[in-house]
Protein backbone atom coordinates (compact mmCIF):
# COMPACT_ATOMS: atom_id res chain seq x y z
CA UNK A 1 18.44 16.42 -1.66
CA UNK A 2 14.69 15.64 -2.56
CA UNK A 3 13.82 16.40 -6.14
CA UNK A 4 10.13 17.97 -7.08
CA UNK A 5 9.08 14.32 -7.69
CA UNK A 6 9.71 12.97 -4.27
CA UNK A 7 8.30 15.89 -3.07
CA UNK A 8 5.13 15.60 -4.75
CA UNK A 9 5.02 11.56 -4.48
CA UNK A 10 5.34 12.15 -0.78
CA UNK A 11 3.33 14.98 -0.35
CA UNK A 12 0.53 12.64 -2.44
CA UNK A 13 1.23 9.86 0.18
CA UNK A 14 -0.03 12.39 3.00
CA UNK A 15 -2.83 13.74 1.09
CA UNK A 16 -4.08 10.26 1.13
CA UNK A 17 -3.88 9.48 4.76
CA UNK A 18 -5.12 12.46 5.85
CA UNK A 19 -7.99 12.35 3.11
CA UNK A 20 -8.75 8.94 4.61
CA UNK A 21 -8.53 10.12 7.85
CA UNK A 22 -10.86 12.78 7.39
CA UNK A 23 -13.36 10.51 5.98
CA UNK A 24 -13.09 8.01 8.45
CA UNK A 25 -13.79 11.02 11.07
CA UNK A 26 -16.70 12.72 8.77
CA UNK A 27 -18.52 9.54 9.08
CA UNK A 28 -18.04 9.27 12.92
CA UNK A 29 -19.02 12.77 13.12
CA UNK A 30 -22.06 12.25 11.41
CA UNK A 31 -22.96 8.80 13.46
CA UNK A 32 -22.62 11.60 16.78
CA UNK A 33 -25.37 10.02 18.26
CA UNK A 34 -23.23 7.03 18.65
CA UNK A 35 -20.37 8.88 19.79
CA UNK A 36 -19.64 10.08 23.59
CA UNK A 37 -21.03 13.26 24.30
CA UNK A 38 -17.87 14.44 25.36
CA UNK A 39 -15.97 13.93 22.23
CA UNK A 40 -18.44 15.13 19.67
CA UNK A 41 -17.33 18.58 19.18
CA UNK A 42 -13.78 18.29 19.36
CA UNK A 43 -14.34 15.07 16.50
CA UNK A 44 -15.70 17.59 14.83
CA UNK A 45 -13.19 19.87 14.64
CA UNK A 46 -10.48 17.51 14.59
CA UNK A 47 -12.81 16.00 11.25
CA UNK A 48 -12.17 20.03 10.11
CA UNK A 49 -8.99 20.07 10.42
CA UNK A 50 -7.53 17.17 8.98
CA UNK A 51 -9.60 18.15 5.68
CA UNK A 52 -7.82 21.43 5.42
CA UNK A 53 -4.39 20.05 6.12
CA UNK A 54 -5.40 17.13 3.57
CA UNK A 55 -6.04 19.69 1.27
CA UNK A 56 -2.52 22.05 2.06
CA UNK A 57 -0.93 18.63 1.21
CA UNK A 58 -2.72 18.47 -2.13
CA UNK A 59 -1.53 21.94 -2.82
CA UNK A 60 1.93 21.21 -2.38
CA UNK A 61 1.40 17.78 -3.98
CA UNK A 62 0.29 19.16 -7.43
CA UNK A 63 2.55 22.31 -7.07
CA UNK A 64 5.18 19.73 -7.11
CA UNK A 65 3.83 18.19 -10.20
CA UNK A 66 3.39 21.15 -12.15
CA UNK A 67 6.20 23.25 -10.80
CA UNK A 68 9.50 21.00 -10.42
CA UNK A 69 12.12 20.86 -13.31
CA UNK A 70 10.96 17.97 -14.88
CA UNK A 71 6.92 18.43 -14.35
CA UNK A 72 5.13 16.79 -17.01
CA UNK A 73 1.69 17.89 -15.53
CA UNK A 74 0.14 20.35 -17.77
CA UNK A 75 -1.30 23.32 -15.57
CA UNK A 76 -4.53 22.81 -17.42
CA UNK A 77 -5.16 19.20 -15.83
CA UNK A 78 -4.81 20.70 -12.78
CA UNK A 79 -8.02 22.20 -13.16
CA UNK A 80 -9.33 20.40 -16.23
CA UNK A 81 -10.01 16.32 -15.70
CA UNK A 82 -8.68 13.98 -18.50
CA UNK A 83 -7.00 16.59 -20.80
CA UNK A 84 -4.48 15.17 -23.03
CA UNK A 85 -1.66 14.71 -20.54
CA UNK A 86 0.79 12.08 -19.42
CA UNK A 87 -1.13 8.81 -17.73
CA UNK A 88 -4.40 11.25 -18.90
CA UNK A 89 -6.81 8.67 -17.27
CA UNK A 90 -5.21 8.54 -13.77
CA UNK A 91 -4.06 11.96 -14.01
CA UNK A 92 -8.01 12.93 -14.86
CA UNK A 93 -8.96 11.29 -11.25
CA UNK A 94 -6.92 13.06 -9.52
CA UNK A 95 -8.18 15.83 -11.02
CA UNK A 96 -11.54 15.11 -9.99
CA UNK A 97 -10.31 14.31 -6.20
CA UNK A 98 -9.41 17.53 -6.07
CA UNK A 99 -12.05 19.30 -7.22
CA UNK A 100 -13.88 17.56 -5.51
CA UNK A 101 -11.98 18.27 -2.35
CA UNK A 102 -11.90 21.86 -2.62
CA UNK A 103 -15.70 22.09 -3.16
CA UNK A 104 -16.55 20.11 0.07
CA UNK A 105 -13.79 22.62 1.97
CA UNK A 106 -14.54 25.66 0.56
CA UNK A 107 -18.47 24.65 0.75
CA UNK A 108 -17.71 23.92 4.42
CA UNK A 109 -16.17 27.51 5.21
CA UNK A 110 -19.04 28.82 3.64
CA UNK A 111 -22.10 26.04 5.31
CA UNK A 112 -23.44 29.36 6.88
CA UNK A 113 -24.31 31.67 3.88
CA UNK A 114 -25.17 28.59 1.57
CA UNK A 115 -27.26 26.98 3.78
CA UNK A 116 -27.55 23.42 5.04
CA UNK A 117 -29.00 21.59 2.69
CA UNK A 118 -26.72 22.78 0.21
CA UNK A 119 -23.68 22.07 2.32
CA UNK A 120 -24.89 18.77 2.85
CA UNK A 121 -25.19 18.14 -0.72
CA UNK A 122 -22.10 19.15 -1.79
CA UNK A 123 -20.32 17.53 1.19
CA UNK A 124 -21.68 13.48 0.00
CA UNK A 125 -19.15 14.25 -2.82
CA UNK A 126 -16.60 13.29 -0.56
CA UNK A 127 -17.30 9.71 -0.67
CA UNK A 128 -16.71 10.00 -4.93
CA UNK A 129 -13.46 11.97 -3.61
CA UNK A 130 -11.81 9.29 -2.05
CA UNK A 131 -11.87 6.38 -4.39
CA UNK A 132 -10.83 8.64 -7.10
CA UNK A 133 -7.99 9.62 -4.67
CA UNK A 134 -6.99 6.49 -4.14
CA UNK A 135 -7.33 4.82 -7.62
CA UNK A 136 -4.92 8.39 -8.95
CA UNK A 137 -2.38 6.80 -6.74
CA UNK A 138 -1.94 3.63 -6.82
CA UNK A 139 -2.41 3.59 -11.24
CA UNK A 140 0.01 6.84 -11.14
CA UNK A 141 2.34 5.89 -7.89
CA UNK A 142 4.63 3.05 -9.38
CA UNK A 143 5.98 2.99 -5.64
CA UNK A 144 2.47 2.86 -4.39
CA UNK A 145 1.80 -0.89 -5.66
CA UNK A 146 4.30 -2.80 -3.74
CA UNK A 147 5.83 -2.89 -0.69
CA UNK A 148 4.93 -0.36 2.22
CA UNK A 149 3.18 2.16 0.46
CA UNK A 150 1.06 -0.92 -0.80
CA UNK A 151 0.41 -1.76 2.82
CA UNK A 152 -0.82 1.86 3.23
CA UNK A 153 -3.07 2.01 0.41
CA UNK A 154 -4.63 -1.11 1.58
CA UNK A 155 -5.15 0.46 5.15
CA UNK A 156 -6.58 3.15 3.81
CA UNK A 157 -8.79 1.05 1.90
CA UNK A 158 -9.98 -0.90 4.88
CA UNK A 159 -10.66 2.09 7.35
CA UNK A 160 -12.98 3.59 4.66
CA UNK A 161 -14.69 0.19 3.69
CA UNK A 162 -14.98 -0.11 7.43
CA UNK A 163 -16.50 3.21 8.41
CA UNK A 164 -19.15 3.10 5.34
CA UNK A 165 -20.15 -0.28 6.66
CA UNK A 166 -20.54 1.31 10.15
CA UNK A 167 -22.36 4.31 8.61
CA UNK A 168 -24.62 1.98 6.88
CA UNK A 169 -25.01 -0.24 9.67
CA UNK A 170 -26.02 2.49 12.07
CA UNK A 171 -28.45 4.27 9.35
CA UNK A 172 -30.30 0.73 9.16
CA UNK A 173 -30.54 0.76 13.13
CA UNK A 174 -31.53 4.39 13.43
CA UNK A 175 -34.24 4.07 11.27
CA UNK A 176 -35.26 1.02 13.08
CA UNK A 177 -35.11 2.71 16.11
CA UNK A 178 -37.19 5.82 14.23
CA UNK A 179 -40.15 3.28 13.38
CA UNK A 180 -40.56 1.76 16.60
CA UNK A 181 -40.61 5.19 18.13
């Protein structure tokens, strides 16, 4: 039977992916000029989606943390980055992934009342989010620095690297493309 820590190392793991994934999608969504016609709306919402299951897997990740018989996280990290807690420097990035996390989300379900610009402002966080989210795991996640789960992180790390360079390589075009016009 799983214990609180498996539960919450795995549900970590799948946080991750799907936190990558929905960057690597928010970037394509955002680059929809270069995209299809035909699959720019569902990207989006398939972009959506992914960031609110990314985020149900970081509830149950730190729920697991906090909650299980031997959690060690103090409910006030949760919250709180780099209080005085148990690996308080890795711990404290996480903390800031999530926040993070749940600010683009939550200023996503509200993009109407708060306006665009606003949204939009909020929403470049993500790209703070995911290193943080990444560097939490792999200097908290023993398991995370070898083997398969090392392979993953590294995936992870490529697909984001990758998709920047895309985003920044079709900015640099568009705004060539804007001056010639």
């Amino acid at each position: 039977m799983p214990t609180a820590g498996t539960a919450s190392a795995a549900s970590g793991v799948i946080s991750l992916v799907l936190l990558t994934a929905s960057l690597v999608l928010g970037v394509a969504v955002g680059q929809r000029r270069w995209l299809p016609a035909p699959t720019r709306y569902p990207s989006r919402k398939l972009h959506e989606y992914t960031s609110v299951l990314a985020l149900c897997f970081l509830a149950l990740h730190i729920l697991a943390a906090v909650a299980g018989p031997f959690g060690r996280v103090p409910l006030t990290a949760v919250f709180i980055p780099f209080v005085p807690a148990p690996g308080q420097f890795w711990l404290g990035l996480g903390t800031v992934s999530s926040d993070l996390l749940a600010a683009v989300v939550l200023t996503s379900l509200l993009r109407r009342r708060i306006g665009r610009r606003a949204w939009r402002l909020v929403h470049w966080t993500s790209y703070a989010c995911w290193p943080a989210a990444e560097a939490h795991s792999l200097g908290l996640g023993a398991a995370m620095r070898s083997g398969r789960l090392l392979d993953l992180a590294v995936a992870c790390a490529t697909a984001v690297v990758a998709a920047v360079c895309w985003r920044l390589r079709t900015g640099r075009a568009r705004r060539r493309l804007g001056a010639g016009a």
